[in-house]
C-alpha atoms as a PDB file:
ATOM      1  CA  UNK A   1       4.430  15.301  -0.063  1.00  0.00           C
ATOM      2  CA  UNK A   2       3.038  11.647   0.325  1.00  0.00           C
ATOM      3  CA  UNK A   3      -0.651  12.218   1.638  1.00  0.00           C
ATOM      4  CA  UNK A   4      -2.982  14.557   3.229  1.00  0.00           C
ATOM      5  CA  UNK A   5      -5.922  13.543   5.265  1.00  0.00           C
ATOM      6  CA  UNK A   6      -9.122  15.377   6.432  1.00  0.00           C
ATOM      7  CA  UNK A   7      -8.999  14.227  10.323  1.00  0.00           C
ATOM      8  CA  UNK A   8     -11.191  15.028  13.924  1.00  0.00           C
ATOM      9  CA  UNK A   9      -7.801  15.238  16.201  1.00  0.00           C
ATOM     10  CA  UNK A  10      -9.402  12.070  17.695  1.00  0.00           C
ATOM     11  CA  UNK A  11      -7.749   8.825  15.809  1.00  0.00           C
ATOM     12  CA  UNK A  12      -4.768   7.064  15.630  1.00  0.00           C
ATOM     13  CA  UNK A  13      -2.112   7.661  12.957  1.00  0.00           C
ATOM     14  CA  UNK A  14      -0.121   4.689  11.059  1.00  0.00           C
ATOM     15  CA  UNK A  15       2.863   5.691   8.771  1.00  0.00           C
ATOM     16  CA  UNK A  16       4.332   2.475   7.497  1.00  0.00           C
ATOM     17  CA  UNK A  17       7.604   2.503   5.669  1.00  0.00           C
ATOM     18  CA  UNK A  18       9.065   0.729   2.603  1.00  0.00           C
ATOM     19  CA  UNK A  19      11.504  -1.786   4.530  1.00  0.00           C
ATOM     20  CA  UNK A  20       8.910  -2.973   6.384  1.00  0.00           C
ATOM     21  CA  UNK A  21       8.406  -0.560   9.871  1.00  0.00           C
ATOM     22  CA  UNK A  22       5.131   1.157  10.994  1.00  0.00           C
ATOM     23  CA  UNK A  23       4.366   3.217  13.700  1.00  0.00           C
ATOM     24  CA  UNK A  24       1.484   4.131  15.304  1.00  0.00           C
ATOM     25  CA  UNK A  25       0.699   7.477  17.537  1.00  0.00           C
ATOM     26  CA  UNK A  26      -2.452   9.471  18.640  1.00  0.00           C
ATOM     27  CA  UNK A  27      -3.339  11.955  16.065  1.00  0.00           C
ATOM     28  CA  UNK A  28      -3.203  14.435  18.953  1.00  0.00           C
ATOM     29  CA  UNK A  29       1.063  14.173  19.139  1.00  0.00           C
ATOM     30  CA  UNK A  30       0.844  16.492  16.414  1.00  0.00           C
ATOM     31  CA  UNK A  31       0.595  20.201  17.101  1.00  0.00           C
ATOM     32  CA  UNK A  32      -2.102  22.415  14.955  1.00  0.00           C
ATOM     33  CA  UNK A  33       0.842  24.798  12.722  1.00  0.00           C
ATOM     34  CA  UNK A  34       0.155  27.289  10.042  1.00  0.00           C
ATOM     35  CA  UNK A  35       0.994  25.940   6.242  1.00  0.00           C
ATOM     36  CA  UNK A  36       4.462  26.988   5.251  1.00  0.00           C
ATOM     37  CA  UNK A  37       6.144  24.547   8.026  1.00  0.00           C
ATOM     38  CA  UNK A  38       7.917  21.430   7.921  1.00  0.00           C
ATOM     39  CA  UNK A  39       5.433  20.340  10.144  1.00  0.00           C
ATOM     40  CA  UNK A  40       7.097  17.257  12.933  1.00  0.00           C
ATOM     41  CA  UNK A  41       8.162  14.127  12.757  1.00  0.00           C
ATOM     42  CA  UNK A  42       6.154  11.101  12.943  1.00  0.00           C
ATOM     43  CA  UNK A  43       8.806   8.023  12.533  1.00  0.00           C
ATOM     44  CA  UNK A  44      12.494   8.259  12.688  1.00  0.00           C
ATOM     45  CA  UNK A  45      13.859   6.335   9.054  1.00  0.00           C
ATOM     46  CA  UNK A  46      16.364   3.904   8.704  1.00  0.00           C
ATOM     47  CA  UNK A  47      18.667   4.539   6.303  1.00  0.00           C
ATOM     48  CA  UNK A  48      17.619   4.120   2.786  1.00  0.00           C
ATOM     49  CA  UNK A  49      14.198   3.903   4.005  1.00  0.00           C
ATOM     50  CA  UNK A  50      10.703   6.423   3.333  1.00  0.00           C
ATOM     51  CA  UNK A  51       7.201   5.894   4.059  1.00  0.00           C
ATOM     52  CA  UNK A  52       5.496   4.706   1.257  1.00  0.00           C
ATOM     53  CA  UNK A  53       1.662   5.213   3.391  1.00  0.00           C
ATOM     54  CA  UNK A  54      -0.353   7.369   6.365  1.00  0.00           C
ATOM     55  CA  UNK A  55      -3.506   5.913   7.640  1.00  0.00           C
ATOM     56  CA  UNK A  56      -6.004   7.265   9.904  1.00  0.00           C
ATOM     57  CA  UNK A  57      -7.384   3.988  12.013  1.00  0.00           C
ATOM     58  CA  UNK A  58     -10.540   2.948  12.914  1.00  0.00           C
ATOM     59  CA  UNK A  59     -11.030   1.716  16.789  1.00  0.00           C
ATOM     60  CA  UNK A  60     -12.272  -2.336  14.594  1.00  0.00           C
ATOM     61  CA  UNK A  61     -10.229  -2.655  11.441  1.00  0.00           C
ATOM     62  CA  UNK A  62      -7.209  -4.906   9.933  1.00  0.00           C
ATOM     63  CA  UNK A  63      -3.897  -3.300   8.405  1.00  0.00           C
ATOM     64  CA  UNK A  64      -3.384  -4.374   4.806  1.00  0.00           C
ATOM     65  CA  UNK A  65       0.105  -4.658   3.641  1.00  0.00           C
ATOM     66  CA  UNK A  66       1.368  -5.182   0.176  1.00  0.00           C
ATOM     67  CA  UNK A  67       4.767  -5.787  -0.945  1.00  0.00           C
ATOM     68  CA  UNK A  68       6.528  -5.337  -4.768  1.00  0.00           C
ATOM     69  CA  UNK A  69       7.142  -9.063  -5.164  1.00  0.00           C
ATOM     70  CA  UNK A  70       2.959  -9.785  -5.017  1.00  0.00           C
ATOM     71  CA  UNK A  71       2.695 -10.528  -1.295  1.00  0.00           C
ATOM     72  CA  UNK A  72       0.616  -9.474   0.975  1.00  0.00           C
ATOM     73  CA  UNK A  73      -0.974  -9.990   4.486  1.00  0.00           C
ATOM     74  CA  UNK A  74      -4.107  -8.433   6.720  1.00  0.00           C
ATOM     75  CA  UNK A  75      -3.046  -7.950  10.350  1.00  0.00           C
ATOM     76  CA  UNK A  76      -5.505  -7.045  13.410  1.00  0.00           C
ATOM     77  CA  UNK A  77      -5.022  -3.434  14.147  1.00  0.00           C
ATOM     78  CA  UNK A  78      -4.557  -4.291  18.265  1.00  0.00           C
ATOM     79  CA  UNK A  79      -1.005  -5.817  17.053  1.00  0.00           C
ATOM     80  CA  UNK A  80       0.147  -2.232  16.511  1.00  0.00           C
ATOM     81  CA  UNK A  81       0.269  -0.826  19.721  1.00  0.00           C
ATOM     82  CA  UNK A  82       0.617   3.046  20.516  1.00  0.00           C
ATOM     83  CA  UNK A  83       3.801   4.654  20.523  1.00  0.00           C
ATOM     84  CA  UNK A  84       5.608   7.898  20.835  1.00  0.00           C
ATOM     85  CA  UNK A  85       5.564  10.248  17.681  1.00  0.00           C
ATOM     86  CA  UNK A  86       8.892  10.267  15.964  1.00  0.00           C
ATOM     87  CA  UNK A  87      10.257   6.596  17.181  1.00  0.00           C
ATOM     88  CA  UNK A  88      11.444   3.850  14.769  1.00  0.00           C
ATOM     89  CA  UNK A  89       8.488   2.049  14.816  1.00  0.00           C
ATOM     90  CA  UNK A  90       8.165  -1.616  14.662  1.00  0.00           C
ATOM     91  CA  UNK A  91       7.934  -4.514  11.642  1.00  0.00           C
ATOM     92  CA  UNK A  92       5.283  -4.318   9.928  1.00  0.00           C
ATOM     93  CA  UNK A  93       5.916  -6.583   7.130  1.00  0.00           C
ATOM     94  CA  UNK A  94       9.520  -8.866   7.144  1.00  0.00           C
ATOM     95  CA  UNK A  95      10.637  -7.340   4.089  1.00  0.00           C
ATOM     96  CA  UNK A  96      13.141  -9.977   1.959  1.00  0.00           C
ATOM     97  CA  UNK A  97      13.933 -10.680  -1.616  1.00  0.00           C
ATOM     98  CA  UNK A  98      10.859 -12.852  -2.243  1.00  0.00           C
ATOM     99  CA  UNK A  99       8.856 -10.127  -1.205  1.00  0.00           C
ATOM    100  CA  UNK A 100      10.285  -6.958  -2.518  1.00  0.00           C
ATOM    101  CA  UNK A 101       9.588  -3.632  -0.378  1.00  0.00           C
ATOM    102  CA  UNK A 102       6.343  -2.409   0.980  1.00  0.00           C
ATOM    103  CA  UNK A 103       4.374  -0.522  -1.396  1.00  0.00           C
ATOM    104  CA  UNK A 104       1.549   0.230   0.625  1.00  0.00           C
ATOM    105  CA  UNK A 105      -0.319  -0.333   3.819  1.00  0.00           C
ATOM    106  CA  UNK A 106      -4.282   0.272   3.739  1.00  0.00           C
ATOM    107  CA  UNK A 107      -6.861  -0.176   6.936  1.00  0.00           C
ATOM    108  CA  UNK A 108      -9.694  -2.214   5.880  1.00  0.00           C
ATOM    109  CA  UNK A 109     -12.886  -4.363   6.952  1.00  0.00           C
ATOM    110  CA  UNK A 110     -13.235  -7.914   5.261  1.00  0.00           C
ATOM    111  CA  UNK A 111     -16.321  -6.545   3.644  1.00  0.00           C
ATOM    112  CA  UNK A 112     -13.745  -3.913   1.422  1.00  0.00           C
ATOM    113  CA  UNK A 113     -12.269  -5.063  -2.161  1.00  0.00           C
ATOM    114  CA  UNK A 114      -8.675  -4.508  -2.867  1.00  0.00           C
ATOM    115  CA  UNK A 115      -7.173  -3.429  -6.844  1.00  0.00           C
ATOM    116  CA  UNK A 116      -3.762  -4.147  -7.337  1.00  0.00           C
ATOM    117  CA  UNK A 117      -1.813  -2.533 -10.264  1.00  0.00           C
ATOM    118  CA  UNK A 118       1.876  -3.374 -11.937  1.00  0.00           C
ATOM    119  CA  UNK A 119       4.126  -1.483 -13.621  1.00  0.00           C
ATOM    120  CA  UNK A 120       3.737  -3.433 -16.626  1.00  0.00           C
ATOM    121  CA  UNK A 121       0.008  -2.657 -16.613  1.00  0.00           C
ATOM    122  CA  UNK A 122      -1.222  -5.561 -15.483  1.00  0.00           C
ATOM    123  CA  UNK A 123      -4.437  -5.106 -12.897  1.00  0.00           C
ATOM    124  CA  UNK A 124      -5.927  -7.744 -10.000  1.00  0.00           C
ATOM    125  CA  UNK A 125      -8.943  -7.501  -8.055  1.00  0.00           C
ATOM    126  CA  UNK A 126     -10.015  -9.004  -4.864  1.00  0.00           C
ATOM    127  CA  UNK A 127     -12.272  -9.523  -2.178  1.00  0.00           C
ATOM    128  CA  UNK A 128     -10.199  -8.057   1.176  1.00  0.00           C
ATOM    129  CA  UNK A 129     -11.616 -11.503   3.160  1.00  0.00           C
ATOM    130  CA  UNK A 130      -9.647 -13.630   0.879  1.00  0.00           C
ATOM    131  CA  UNK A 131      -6.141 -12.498   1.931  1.00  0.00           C
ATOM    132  CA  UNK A 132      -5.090 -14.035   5.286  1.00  0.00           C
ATOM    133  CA  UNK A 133      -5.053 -12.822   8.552  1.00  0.00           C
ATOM    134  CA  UNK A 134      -1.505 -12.839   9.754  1.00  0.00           C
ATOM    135  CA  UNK A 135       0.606 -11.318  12.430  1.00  0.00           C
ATOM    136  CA  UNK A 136       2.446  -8.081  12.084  1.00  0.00           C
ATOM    137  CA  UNK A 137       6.332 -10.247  11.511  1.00  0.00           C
ATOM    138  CA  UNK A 138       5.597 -12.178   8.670  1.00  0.00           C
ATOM    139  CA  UNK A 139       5.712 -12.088   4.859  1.00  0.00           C
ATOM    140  CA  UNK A 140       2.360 -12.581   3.862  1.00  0.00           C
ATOM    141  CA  UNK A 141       0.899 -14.678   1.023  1.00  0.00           C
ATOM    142  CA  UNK A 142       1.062 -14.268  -2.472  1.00  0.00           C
ATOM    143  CA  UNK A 143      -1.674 -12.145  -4.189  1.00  0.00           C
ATOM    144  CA  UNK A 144      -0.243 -11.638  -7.576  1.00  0.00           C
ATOM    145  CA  UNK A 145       1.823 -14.098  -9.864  1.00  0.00           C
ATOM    146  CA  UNK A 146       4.336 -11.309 -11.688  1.00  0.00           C
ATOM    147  CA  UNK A 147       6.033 -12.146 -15.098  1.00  0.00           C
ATOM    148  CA  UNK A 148       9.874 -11.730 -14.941  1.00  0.00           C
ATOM    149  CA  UNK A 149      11.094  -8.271 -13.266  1.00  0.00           C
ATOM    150  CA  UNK A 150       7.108  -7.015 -13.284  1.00  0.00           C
ATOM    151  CA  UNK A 151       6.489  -5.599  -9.974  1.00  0.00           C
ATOM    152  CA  UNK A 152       3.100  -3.851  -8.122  1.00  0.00           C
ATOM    153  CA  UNK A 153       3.183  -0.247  -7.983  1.00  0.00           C
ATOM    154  CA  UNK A 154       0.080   1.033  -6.459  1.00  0.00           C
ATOM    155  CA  UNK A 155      -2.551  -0.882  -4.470  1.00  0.00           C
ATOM    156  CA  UNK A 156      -6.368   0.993  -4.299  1.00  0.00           C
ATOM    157  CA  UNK A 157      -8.987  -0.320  -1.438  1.00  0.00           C
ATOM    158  CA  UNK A 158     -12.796  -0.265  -2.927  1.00  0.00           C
ATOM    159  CA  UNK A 159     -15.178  -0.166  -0.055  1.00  0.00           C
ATOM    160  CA  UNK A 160     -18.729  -1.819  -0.530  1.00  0.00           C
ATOM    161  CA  UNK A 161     -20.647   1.028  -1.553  1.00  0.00           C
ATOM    162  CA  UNK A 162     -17.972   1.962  -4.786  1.00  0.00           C
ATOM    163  CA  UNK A 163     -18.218  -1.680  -5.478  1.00  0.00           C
ATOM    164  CA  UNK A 164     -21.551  -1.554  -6.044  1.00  0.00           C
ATOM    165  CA  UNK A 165     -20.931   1.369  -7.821  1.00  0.00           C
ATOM    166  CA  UNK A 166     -19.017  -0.153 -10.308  1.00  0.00           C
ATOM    167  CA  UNK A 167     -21.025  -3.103 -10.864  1.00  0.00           C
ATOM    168  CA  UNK A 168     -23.874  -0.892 -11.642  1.00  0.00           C
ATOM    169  CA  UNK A 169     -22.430   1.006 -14.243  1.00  0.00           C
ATOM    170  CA  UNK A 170     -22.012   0.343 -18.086  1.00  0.00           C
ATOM    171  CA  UNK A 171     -19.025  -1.990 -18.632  1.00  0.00           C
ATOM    172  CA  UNK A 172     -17.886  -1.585 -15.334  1.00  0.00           C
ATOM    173  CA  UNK A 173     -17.724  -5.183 -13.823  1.00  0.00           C
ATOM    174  CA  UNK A 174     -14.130  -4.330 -13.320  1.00  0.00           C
ATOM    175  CA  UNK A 175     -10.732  -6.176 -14.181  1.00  0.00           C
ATOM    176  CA  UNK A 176     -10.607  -9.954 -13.689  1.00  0.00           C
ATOM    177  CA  UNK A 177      -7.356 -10.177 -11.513  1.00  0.00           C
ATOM    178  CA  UNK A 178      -7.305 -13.993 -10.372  1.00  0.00           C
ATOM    179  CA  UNK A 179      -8.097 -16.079  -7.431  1.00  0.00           C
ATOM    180  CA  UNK A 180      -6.921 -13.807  -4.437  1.00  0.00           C
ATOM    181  CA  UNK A 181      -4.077 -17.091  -4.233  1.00  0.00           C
ATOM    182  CA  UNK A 182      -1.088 -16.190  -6.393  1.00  0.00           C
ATOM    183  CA  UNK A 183      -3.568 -15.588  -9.507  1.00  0.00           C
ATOM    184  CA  UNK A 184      -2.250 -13.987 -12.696  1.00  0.00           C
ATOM    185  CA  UNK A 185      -4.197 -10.199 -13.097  1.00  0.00           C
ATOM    186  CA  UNK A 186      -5.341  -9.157 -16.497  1.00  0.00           C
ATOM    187  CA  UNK A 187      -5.906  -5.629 -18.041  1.00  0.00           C
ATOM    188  CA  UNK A 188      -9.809  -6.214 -17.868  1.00  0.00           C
ATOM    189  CA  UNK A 189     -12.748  -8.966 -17.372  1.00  0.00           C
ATOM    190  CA  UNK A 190     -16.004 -10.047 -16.186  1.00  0.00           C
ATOM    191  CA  UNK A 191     -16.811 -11.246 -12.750  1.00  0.00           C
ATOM    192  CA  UNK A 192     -13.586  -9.838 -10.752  1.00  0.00           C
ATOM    193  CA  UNK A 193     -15.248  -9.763  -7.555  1.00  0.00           C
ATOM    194  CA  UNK A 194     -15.712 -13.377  -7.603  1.00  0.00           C
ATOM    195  CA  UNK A 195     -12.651 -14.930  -6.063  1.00  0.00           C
ATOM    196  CA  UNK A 196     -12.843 -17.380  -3.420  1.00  0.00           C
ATOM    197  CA  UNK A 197     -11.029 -17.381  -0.019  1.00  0.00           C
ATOM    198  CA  UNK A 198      -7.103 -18.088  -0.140  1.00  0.00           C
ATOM    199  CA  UNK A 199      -6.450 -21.554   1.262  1.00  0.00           C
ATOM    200  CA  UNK A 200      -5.263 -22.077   4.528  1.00  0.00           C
ATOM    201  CA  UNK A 201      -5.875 -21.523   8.033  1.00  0.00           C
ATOM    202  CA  UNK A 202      -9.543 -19.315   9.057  1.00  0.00           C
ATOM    203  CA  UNK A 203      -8.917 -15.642   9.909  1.00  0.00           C
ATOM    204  CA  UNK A 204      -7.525 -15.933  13.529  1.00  0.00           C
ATOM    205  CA  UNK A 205      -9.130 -12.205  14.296  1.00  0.00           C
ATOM    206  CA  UNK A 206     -12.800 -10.746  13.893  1.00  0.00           C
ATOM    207  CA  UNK A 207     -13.077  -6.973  14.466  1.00  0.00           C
ATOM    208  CA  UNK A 208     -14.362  -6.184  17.580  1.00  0.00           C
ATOM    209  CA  UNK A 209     -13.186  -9.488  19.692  1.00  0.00           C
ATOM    210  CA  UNK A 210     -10.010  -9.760  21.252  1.00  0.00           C
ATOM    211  CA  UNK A 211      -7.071 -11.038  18.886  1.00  0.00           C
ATOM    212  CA  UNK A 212      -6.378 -14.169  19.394  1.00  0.00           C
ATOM    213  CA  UNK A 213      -2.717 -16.099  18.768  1.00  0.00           C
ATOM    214  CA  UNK A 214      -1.938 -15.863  15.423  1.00  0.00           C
ATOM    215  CA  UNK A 215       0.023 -18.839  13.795  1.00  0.00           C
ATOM    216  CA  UNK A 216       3.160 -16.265  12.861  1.00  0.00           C
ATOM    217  CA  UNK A 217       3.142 -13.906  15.376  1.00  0.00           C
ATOM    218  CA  UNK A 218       6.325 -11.908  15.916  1.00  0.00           C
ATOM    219  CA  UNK A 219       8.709 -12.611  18.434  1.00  0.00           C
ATOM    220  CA  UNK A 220      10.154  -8.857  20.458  1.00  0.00           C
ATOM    221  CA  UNK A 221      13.001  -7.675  18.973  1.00  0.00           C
ATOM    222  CA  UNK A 222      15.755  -4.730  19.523  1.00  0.00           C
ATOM    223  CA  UNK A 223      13.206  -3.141  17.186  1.00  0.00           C
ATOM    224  CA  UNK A 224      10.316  -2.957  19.347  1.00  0.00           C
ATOM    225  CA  UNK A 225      11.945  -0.577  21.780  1.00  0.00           C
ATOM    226  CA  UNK A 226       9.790   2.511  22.551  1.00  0.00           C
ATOM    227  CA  UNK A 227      11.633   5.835  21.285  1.00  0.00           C
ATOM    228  CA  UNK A 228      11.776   8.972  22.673  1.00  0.00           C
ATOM    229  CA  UNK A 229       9.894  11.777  20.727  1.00  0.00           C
ATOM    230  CA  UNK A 230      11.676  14.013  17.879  1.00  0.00           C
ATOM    231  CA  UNK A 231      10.620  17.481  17.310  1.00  0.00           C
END
């Protein structure tokens, strides 16, 4: 069992897989069922492949990907258009050796913070507005510099009002992770929320406008074919 969510039968679903495939399906493609079931299928797996996340969407948000290797990328959530429950999906993140699988994909608002955690121990926090907005085939930027075979493990999005949370209690100001660029984490340190904007280009999407042309949008591939459903 991977996750269970508290839902209205009203959103959009997003399973995104370790080798870098997501799909996305109404929430309502999957039939009400008593508990001891297998329940359907929402994305048919390549082989070797699992899903590593399950979001329920928001109508204005950004998909946040993270990969083992310390990349990472925000995408607008119109790049991931509906499909039938149970197809392959469609890339998500271009998964390579620089960037290590998928670990995690999180829907999020630039006003969210994002907590990054290594096997190793090692902890970075961010502001979500820092990481670039990307499109849906490309590797993403580094978040993380990791120390020989050190890899992320888990990834933890901190909305505003647990932020503020945090700040306000005793010795919680949080762990110091870096610059939201590439920046080194540590176990635990002042002013974490204080990292400035990765360099680059300007997000090329607000929420709630039309996306516009992002500088490494995907190109259709074989991928991108619409499946038929699985039962």
């Amino acid at each position: 069992l991977l996750a269970v969510k508290v839902t209205d039968g009203t959103k959009d679903m997003l399973l995104a897989t370790a080798s870098g495939y997501s799909i996305r399906f109404p929430e309502s493609d999957v039939r009400p069922m008593g508990r001891a079931t297998y329940g359907v299928r929402g994305i048919t797996l390549r082989p070797g492949d699992r899903v590593v996340s399950m979001e329920e969407l928001e109508p204005e948000c950004e998909i946040l990907s993270v990969a083992a290797r310390g990349y990472g990328k925000r995408t607008p959530v119109d790049f991931y258009r509906r499909q039938t429950r149970g197809g392959l999906g469609i890339i998500n993140l271009k998964v390579s050796d620089k960037t290590g699988e998928v670990i995690g994909a999180r829907y999020v608002v630039p006003n969210d913070g994002l907590m990054l955690i290594t096997q190793e121990g090692m902890i970075i926090r961010m502001n979500v507005a820092g990481i670039r907005v990307v499109g849906r085939s490309s590797q993403g930027v580094k978040l993380m510099d990791l120390e020989g075979t050190d890899r992320l493990v888990a990834m933890a999005k901190v909305v505003r009002e647990e932020e503020e949370e945090l700040e306000a209690a005793p010795g919680g100001d949080g762990a110091d992770g870096g610059d939201g660029n590439g920046g080194a984490g540590l176990a635990a340190g002042p002013d974490a929320m204080d990292t400035p904007e990765i360099e680059g280009e300007p997000p090329a999407h607000e929420p709630g406008m039309a996306p516009k042309e992002l500088p490494e949008d995907d190109a259709p591939d074989e991928d991108d074919e619409p499946e038929e459903p699985v039962n």
